[in-house]
C-alpha atoms as a PDB file:
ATOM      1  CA  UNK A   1     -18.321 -20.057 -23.705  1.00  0.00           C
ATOM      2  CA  UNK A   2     -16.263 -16.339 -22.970  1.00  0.00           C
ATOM      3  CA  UNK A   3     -16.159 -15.098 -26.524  1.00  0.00           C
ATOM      4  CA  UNK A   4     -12.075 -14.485 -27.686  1.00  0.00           C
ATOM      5  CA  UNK A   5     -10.823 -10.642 -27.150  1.00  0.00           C
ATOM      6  CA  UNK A   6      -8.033  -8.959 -28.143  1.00  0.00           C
ATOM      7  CA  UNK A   7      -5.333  -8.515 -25.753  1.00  0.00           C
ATOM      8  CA  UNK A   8      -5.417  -5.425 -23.515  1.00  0.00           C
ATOM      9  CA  UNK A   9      -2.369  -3.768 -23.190  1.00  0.00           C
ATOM     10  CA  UNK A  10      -2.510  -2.031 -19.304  1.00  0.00           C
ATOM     11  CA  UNK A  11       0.122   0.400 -17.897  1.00  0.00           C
ATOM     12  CA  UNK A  12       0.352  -0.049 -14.384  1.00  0.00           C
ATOM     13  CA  UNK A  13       1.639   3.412 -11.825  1.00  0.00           C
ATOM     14  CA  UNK A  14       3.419   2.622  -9.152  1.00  0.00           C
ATOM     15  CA  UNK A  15       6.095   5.045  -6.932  1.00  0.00           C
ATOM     16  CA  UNK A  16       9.679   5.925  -7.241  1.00  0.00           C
ATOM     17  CA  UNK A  17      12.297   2.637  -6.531  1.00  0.00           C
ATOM     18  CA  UNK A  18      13.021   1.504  -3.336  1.00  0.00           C
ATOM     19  CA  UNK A  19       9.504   2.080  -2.078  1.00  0.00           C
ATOM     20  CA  UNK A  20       7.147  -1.008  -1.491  1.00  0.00           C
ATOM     21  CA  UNK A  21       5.021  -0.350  -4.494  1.00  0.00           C
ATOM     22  CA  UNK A  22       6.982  -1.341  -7.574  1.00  0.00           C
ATOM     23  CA  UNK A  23       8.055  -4.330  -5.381  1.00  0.00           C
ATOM     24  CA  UNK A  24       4.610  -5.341  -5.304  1.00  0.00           C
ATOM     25  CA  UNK A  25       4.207  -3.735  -9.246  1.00  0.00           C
ATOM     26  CA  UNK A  26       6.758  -6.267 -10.736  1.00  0.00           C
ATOM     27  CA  UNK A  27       5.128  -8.929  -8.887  1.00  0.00           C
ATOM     28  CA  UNK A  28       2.037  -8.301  -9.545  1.00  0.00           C
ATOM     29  CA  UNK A  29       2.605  -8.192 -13.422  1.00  0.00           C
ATOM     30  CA  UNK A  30       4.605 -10.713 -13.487  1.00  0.00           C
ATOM     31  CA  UNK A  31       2.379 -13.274 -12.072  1.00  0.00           C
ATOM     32  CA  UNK A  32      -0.954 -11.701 -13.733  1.00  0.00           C
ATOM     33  CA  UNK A  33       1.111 -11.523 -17.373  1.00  0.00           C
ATOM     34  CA  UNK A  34       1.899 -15.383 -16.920  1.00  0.00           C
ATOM     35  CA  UNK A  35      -1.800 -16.532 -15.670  1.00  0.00           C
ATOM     36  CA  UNK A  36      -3.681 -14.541 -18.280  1.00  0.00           C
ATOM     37  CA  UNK A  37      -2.283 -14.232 -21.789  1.00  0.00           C
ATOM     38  CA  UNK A  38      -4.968 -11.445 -22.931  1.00  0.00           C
ATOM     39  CA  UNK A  39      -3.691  -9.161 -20.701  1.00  0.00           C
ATOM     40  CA  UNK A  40      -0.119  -7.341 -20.770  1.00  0.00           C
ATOM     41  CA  UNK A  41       0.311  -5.069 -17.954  1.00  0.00           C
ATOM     42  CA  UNK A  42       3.372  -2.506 -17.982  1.00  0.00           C
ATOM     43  CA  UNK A  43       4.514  -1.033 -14.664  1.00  0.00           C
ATOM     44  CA  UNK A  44       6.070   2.221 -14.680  1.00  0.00           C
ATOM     45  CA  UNK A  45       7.600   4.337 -12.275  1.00  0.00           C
ATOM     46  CA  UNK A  46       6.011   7.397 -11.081  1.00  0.00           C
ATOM     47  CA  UNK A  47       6.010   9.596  -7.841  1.00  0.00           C
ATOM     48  CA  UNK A  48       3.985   7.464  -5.718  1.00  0.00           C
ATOM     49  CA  UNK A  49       0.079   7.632  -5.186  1.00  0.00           C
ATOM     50  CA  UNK A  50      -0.439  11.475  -4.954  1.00  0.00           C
ATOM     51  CA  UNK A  51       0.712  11.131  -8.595  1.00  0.00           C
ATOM     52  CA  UNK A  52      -1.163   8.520  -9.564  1.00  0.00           C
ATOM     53  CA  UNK A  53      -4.589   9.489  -8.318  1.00  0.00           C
ATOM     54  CA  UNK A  54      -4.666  12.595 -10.849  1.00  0.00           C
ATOM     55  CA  UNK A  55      -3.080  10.621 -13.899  1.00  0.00           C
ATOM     56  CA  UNK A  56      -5.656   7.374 -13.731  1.00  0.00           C
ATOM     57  CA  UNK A  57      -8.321  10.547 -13.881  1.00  0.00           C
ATOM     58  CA  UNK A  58      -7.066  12.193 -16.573  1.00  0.00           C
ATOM     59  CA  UNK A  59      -6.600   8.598 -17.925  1.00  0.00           C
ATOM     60  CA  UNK A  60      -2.598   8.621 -18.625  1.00  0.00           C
ATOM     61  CA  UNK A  61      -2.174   5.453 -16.581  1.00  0.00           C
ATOM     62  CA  UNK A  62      -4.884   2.380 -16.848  1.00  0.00           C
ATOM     63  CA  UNK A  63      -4.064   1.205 -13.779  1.00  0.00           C
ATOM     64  CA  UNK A  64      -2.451   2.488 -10.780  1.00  0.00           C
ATOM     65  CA  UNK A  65      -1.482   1.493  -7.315  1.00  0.00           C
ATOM     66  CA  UNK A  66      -2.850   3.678  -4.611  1.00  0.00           C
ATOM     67  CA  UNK A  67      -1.988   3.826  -0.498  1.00  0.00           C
ATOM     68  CA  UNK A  68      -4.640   4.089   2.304  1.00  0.00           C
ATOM     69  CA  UNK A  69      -5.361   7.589   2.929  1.00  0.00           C
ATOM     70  CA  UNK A  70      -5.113   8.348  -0.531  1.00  0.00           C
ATOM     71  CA  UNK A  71      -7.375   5.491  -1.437  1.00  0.00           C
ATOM     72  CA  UNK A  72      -9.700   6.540   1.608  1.00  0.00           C
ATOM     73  CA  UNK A  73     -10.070  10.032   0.388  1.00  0.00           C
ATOM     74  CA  UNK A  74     -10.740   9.343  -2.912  1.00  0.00           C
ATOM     75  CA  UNK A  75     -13.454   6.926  -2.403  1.00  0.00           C
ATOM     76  CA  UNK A  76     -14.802   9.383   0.062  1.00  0.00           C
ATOM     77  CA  UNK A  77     -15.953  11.523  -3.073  1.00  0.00           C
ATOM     78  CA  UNK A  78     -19.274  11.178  -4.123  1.00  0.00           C
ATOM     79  CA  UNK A  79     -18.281  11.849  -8.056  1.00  0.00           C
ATOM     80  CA  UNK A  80     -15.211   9.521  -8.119  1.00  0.00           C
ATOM     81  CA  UNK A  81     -14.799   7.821 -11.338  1.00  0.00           C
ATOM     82  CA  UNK A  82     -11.920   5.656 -10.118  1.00  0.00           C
ATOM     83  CA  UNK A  83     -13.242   2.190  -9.587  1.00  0.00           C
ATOM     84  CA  UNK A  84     -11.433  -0.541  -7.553  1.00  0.00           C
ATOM     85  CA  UNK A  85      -9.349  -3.674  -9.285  1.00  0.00           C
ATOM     86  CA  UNK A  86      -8.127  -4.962  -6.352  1.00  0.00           C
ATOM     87  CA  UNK A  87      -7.406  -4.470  -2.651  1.00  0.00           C
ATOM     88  CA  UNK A  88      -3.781  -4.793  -2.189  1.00  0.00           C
ATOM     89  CA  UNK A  89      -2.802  -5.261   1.391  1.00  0.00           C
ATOM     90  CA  UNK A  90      -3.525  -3.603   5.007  1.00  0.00           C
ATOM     91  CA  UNK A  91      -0.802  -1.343   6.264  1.00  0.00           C
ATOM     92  CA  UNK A  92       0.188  -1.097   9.625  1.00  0.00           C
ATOM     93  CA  UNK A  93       2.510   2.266   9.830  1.00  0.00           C
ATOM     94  CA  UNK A  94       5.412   1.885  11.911  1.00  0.00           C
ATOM     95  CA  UNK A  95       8.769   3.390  12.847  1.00  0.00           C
ATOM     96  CA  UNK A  96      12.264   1.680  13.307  1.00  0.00           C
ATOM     97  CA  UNK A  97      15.275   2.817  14.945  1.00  0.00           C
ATOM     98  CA  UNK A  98      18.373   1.608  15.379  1.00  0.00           C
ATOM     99  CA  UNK A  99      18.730  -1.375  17.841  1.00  0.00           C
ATOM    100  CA  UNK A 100      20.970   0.809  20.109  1.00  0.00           C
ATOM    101  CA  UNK A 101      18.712   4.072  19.945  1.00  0.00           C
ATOM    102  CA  UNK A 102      17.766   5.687  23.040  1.00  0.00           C
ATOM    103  CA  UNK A 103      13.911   6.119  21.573  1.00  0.00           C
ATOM    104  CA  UNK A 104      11.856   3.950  23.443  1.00  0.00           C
ATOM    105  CA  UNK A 105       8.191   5.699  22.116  1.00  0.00           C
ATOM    106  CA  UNK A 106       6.437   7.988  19.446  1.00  0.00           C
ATOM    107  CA  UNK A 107       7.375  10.534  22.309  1.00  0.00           C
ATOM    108  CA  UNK A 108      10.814  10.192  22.383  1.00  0.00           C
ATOM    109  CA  UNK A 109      10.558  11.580  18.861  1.00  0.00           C
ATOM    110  CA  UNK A 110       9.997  14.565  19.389  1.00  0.00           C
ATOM    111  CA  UNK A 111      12.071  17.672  17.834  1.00  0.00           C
ATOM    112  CA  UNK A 112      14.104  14.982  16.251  1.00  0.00           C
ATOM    113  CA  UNK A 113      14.769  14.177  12.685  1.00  0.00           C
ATOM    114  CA  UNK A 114      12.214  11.480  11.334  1.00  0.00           C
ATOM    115  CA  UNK A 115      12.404  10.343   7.619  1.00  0.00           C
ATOM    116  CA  UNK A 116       8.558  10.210   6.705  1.00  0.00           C
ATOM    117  CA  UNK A 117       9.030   8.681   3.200  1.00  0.00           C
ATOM    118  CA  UNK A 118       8.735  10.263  -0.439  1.00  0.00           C
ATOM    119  CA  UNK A 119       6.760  13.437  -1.088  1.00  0.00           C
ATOM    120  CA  UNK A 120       3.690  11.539  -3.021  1.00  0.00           C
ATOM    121  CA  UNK A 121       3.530   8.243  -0.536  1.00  0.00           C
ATOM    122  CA  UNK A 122       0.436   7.837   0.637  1.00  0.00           C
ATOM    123  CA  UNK A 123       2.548   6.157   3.561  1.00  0.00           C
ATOM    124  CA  UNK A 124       4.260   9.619   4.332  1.00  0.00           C
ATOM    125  CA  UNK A 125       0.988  10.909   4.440  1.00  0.00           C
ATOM    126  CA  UNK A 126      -0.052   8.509   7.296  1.00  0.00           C
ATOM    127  CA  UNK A 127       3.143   8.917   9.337  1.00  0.00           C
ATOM    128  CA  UNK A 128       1.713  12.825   9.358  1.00  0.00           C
ATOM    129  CA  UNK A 129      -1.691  11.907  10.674  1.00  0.00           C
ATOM    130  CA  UNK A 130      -0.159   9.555  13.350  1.00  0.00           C
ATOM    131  CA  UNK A 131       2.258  12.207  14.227  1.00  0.00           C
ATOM    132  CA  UNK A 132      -0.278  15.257  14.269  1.00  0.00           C
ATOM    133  CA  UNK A 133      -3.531  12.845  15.979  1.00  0.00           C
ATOM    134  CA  UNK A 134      -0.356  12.630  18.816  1.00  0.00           C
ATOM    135  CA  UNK A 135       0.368  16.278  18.989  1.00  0.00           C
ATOM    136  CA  UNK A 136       3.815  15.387  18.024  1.00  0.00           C
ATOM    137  CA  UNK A 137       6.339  17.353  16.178  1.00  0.00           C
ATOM    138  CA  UNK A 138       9.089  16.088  14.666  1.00  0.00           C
ATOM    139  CA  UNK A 139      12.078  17.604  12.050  1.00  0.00           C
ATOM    140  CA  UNK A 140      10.254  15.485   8.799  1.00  0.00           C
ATOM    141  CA  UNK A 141      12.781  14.563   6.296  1.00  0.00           C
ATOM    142  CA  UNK A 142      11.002  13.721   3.009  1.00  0.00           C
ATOM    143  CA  UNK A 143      12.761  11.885   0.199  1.00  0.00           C
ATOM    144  CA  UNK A 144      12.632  12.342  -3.389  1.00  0.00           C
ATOM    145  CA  UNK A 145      13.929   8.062  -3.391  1.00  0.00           C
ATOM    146  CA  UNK A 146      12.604   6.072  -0.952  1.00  0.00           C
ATOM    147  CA  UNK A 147      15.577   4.255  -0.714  1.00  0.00           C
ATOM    148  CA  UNK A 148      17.822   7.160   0.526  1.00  0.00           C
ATOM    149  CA  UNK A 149      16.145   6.349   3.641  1.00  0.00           C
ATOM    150  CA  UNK A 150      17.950   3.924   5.327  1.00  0.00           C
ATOM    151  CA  UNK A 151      21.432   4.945   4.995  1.00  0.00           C
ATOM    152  CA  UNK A 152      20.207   7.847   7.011  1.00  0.00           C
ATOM    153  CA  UNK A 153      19.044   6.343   9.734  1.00  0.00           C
ATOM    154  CA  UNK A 154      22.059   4.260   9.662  1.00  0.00           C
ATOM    155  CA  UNK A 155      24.465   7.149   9.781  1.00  0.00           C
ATOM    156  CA  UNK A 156      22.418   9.259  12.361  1.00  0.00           C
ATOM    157  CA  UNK A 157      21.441  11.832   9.608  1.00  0.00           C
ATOM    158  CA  UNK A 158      17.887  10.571  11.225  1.00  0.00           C
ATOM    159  CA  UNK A 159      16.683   9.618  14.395  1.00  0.00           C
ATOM    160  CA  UNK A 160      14.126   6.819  13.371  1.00  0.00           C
ATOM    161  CA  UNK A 161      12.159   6.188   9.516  1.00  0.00           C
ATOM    162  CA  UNK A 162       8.413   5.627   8.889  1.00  0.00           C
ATOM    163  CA  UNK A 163       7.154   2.851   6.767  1.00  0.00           C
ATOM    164  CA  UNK A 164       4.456   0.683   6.659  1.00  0.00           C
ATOM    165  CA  UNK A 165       3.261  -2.883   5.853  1.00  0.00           C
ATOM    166  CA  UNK A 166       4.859  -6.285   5.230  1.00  0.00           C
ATOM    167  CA  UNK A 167       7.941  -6.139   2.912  1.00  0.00           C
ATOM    168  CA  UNK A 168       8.740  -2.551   2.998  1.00  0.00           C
ATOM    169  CA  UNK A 169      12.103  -2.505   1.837  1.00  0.00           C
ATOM    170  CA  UNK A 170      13.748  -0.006   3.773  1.00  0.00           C
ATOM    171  CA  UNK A 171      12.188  -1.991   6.878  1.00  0.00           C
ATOM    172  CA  UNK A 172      13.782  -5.215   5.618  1.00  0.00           C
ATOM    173  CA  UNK A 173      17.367  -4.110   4.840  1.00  0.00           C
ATOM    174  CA  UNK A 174      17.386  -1.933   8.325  1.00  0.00           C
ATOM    175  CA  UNK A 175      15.516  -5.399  10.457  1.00  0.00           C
ATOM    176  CA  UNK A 176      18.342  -7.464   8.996  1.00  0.00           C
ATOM    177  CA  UNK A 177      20.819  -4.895  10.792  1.00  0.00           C
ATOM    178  CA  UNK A 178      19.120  -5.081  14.349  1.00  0.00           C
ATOM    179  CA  UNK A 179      16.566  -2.311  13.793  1.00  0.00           C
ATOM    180  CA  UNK A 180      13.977  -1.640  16.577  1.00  0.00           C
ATOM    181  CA  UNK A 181       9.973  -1.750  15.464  1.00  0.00           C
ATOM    182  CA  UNK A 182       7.743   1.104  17.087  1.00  0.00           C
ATOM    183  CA  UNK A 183       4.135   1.849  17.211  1.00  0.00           C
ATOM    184  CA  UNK A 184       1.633   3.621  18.433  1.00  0.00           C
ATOM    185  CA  UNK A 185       0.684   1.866  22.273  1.00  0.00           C
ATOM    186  CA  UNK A 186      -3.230   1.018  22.863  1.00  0.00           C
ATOM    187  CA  UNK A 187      -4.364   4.168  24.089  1.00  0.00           C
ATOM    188  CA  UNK A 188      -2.411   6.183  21.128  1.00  0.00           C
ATOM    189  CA  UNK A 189      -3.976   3.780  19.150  1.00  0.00           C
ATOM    190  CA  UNK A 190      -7.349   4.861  20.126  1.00  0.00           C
ATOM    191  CA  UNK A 191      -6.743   8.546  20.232  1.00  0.00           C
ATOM    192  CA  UNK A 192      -5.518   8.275  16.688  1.00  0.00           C
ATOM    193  CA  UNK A 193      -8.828   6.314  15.216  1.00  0.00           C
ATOM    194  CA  UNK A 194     -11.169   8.023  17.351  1.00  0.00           C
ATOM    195  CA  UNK A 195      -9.505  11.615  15.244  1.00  0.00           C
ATOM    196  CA  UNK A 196      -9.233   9.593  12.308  1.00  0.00           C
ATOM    197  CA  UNK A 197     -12.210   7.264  11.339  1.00  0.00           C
ATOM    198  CA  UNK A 198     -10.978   6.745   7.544  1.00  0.00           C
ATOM    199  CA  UNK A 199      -8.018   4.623   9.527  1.00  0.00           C
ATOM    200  CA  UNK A 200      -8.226   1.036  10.939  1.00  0.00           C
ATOM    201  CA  UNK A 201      -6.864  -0.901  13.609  1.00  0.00           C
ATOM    202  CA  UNK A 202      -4.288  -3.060  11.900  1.00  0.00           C
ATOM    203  CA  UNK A 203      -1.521  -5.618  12.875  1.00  0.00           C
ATOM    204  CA  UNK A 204       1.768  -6.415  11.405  1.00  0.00           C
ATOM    205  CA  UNK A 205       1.982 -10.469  11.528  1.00  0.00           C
ATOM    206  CA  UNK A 206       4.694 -12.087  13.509  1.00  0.00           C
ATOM    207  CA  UNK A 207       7.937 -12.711  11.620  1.00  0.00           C
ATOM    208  CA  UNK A 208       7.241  -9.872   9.119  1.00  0.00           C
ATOM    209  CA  UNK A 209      10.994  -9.083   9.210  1.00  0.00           C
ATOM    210  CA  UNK A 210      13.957 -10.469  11.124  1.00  0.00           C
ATOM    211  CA  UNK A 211      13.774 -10.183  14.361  1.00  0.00           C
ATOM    212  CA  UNK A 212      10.446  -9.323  14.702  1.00  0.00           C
ATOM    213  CA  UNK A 213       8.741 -12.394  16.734  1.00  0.00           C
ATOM    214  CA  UNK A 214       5.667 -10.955  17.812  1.00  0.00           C
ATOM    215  CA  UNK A 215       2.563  -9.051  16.175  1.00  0.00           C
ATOM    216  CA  UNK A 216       2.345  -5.143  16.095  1.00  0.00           C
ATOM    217  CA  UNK A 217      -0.746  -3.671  17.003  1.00  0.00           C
ATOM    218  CA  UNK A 218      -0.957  -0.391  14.927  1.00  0.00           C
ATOM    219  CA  UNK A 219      -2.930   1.641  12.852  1.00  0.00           C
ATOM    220  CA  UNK A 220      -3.341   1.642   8.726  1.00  0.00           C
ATOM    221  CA  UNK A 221      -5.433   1.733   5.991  1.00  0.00           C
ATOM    222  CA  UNK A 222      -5.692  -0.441   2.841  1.00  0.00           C
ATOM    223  CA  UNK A 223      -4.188   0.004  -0.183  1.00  0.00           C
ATOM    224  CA  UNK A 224      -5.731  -0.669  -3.630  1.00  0.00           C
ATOM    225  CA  UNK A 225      -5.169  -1.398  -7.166  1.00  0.00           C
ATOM    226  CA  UNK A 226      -7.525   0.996  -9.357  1.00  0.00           C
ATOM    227  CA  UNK A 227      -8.620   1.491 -12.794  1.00  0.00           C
ATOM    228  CA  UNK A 228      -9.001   4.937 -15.043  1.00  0.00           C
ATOM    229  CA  UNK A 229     -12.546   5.636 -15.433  1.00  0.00           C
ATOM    230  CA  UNK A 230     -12.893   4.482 -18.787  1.00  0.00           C
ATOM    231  CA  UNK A 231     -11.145   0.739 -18.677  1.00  0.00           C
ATOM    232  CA  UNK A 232     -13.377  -1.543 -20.449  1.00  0.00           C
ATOM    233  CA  UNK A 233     -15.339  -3.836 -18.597  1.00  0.00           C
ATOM    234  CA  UNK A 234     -14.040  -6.908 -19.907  1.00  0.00           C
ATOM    235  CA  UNK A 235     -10.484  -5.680 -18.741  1.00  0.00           C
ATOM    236  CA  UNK A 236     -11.468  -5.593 -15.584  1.00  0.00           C
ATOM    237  CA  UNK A 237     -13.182  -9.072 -15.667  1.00  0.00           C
ATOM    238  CA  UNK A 238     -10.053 -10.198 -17.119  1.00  0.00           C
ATOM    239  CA  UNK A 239      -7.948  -8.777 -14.070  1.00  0.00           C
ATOM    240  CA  UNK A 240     -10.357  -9.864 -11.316  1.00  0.00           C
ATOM    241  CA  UNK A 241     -10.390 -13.607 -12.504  1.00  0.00           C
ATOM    242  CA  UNK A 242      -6.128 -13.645 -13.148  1.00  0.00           C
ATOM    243  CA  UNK A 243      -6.120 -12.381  -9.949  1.00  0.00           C
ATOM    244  CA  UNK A 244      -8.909 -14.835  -8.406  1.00  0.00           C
ATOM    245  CA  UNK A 245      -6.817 -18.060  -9.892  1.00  0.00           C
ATOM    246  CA  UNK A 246      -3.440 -16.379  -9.326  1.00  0.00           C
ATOM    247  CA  UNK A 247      -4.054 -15.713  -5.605  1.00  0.00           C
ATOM    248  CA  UNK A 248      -1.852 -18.565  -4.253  1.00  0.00           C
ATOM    249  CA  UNK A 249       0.949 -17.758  -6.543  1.00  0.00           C
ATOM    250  CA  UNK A 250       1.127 -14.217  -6.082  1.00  0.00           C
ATOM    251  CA  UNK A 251       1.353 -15.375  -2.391  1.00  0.00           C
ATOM    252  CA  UNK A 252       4.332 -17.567  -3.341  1.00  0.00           C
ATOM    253  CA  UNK A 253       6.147 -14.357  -4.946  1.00  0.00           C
ATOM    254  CA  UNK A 254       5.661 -11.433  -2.406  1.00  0.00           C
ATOM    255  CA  UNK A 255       4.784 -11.912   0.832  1.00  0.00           C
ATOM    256  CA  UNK A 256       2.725  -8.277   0.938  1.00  0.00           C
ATOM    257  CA  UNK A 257       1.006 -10.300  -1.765  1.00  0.00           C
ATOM    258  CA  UNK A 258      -0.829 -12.583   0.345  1.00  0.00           C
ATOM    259  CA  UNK A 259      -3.723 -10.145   1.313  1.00  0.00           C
ATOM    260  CA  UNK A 260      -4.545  -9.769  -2.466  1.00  0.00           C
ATOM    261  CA  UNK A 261      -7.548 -11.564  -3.121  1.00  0.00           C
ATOM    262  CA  UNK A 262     -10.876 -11.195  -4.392  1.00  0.00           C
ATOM    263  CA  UNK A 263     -12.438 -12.134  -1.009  1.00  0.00           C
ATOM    264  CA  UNK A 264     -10.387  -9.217   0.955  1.00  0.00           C
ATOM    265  CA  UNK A 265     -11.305  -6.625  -2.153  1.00  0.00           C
ATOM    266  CA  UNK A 266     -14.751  -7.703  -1.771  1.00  0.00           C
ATOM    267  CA  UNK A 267     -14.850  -6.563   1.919  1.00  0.00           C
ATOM    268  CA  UNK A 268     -12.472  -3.672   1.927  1.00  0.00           C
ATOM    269  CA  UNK A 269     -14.301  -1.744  -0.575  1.00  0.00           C
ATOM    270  CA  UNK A 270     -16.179   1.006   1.184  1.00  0.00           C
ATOM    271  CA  UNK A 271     -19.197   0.516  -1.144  1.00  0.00           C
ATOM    272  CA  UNK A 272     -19.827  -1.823  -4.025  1.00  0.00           C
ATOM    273  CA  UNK A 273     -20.491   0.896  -6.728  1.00  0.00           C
ATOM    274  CA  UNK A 274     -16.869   1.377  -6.258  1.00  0.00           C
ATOM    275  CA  UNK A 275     -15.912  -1.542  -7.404  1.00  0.00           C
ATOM    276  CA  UNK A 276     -14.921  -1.907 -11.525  1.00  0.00           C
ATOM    277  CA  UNK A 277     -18.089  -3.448 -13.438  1.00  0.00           C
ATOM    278  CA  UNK A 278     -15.834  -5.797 -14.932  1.00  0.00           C
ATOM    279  CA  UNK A 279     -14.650  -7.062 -11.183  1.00  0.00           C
ATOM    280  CA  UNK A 280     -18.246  -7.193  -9.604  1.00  0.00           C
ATOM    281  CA  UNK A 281     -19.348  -9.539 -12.281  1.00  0.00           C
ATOM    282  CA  UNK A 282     -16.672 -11.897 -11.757  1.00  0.00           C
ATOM    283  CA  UNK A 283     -17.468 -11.641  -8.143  1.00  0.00           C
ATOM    284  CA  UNK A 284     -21.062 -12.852  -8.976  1.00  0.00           C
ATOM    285  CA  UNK A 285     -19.524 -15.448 -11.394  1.00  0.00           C
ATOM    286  CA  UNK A 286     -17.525 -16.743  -8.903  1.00  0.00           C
ATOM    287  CA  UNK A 287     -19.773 -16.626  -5.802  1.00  0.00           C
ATOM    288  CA  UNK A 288     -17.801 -14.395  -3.834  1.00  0.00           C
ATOM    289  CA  UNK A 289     -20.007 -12.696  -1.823  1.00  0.00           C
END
């Protein structure tokens, strides 16, 4: 029988408001918070994953929410002493434009104003490597808000906005107002994995957002929930089984949510040493393999 520990109190990083990650931060805490009463997990604003990275090492956050390339490149060090909690979800990068733009393709972009996203995104980082894998160069608008995005796409201040993944907010509120998805076509899509191997081929699902009806081949990363090198183990075996039983109801609450489970972390870590102590032992408890 688990022995009774105290409660671990967790502060969670996760980017500035109107971005996709403290959508999926209130969620997340939320639904952890309510499924496992040891744990109370604070999230907190900060400037997005370029932020976080350097604050979970120094050990000022416990926990922090970090996007694809980020995540990529810092599990691409050989002395990394962030360890994985959870993966998060896959994210396809995409553009929209209005539904009466002119832009049919990547190429049409060019010379014209693009907001990437916010300065520390991880996503804004992507929407460069797309961009520069294509040879393509655009005016960048970077944000210090994600959500001063839209209204300048929606105003012609920009000519199309970057953003990635199911329920990005900014993609939401401009879908619902006849916005136009755009991706990279097949053989972009090559060019920009065969230049970029840390990148995947990923698809946004049908129905993401209104009036979306069909998939959208793309390309993306994962992103990932990860610990300070120092969190006990037990915190993490806390975290990994909340978020084992809590899978369907996290689901329920965010629809990003639905690729964060222990199965998916499992396979989207690069190596298994990455993973926290605390979460590969639940993984053995619970036969996830």
């Amino acid at each position: 029988m688990e022995s009774i520990v105290a409660a671990f109190s967790l502060v969670l990083g996760t980017a500035t408001p109107g971005g996709g990650f403290p959508v999926y931060g209130a969620a997340f805490t939320e639904v952890l918070n309510a499924q496992e009463p040891r744990l109370r997990i604070e999230a907190r604003n900060t400037k997005g994953s370029a932020e976080n990275v350097p604050l979970l090492e120094a050990g000022k956050l416990d926990l922090g929410l970090v996007a694809g390339e980020f995540a990529s490149a810092t599990m691409a060090k050989p002395d990394t002493k962030l360890r994985i909690v959870a993966a998060m979800y896959s994210s396809p990068g995409l553009f929209i434009v209005k539904g009466d733009s002119p832009v049919r393709s990547i190429q049409d972009l060019k010379g014209k104003p693009v907001v990437l996203g916010t300065q520390g995104s991880g996503i804004t980082v992507l929407g460069r490597t797309v961009l520069d894998s294509l040879g393509i160069e655009i005016n960048p608008i970077v944000l210090e808000k994600a959500a001063d995005g839209p209204p300048m796409l929606l105003d012609g201040r920009a000519a199309a906005l970057w953003g990635a993944g199911v329920g990005w907010p900014a993609f939401g509120a401009l879908a619902k107002q006849g916005g136009r998805f755009m991706a990279p076509n097949s053989s972009e899509i090559e060019l920009i994995l065969k230049k970029n191997p840390q990148l995947q081929a990923v698809t946004l699902p049908a129905r993401s957002y209104a009036g979306q009806d069909a998939p959208i081949p793309s390309v993306g990363s994962w992103s990932f929930v990860f610990a300070k090198p120092d969190l006990p183990e037990q915190a993490g075996y806390l975290l990994a089984r909340a978020i084992h039983q809590a899978e369907a109801k996290l689901a329920a609450k965010l629809e990003q949510a639905r690729e964060t489970t222990m199965a998916n972390t499992l396979a989207a870590a690069p190596r298994p040493e990455l993973l926290h102590p605390g979460v590969r032992r639940y993984l053995a408890e619970a036969g996830i393999r």
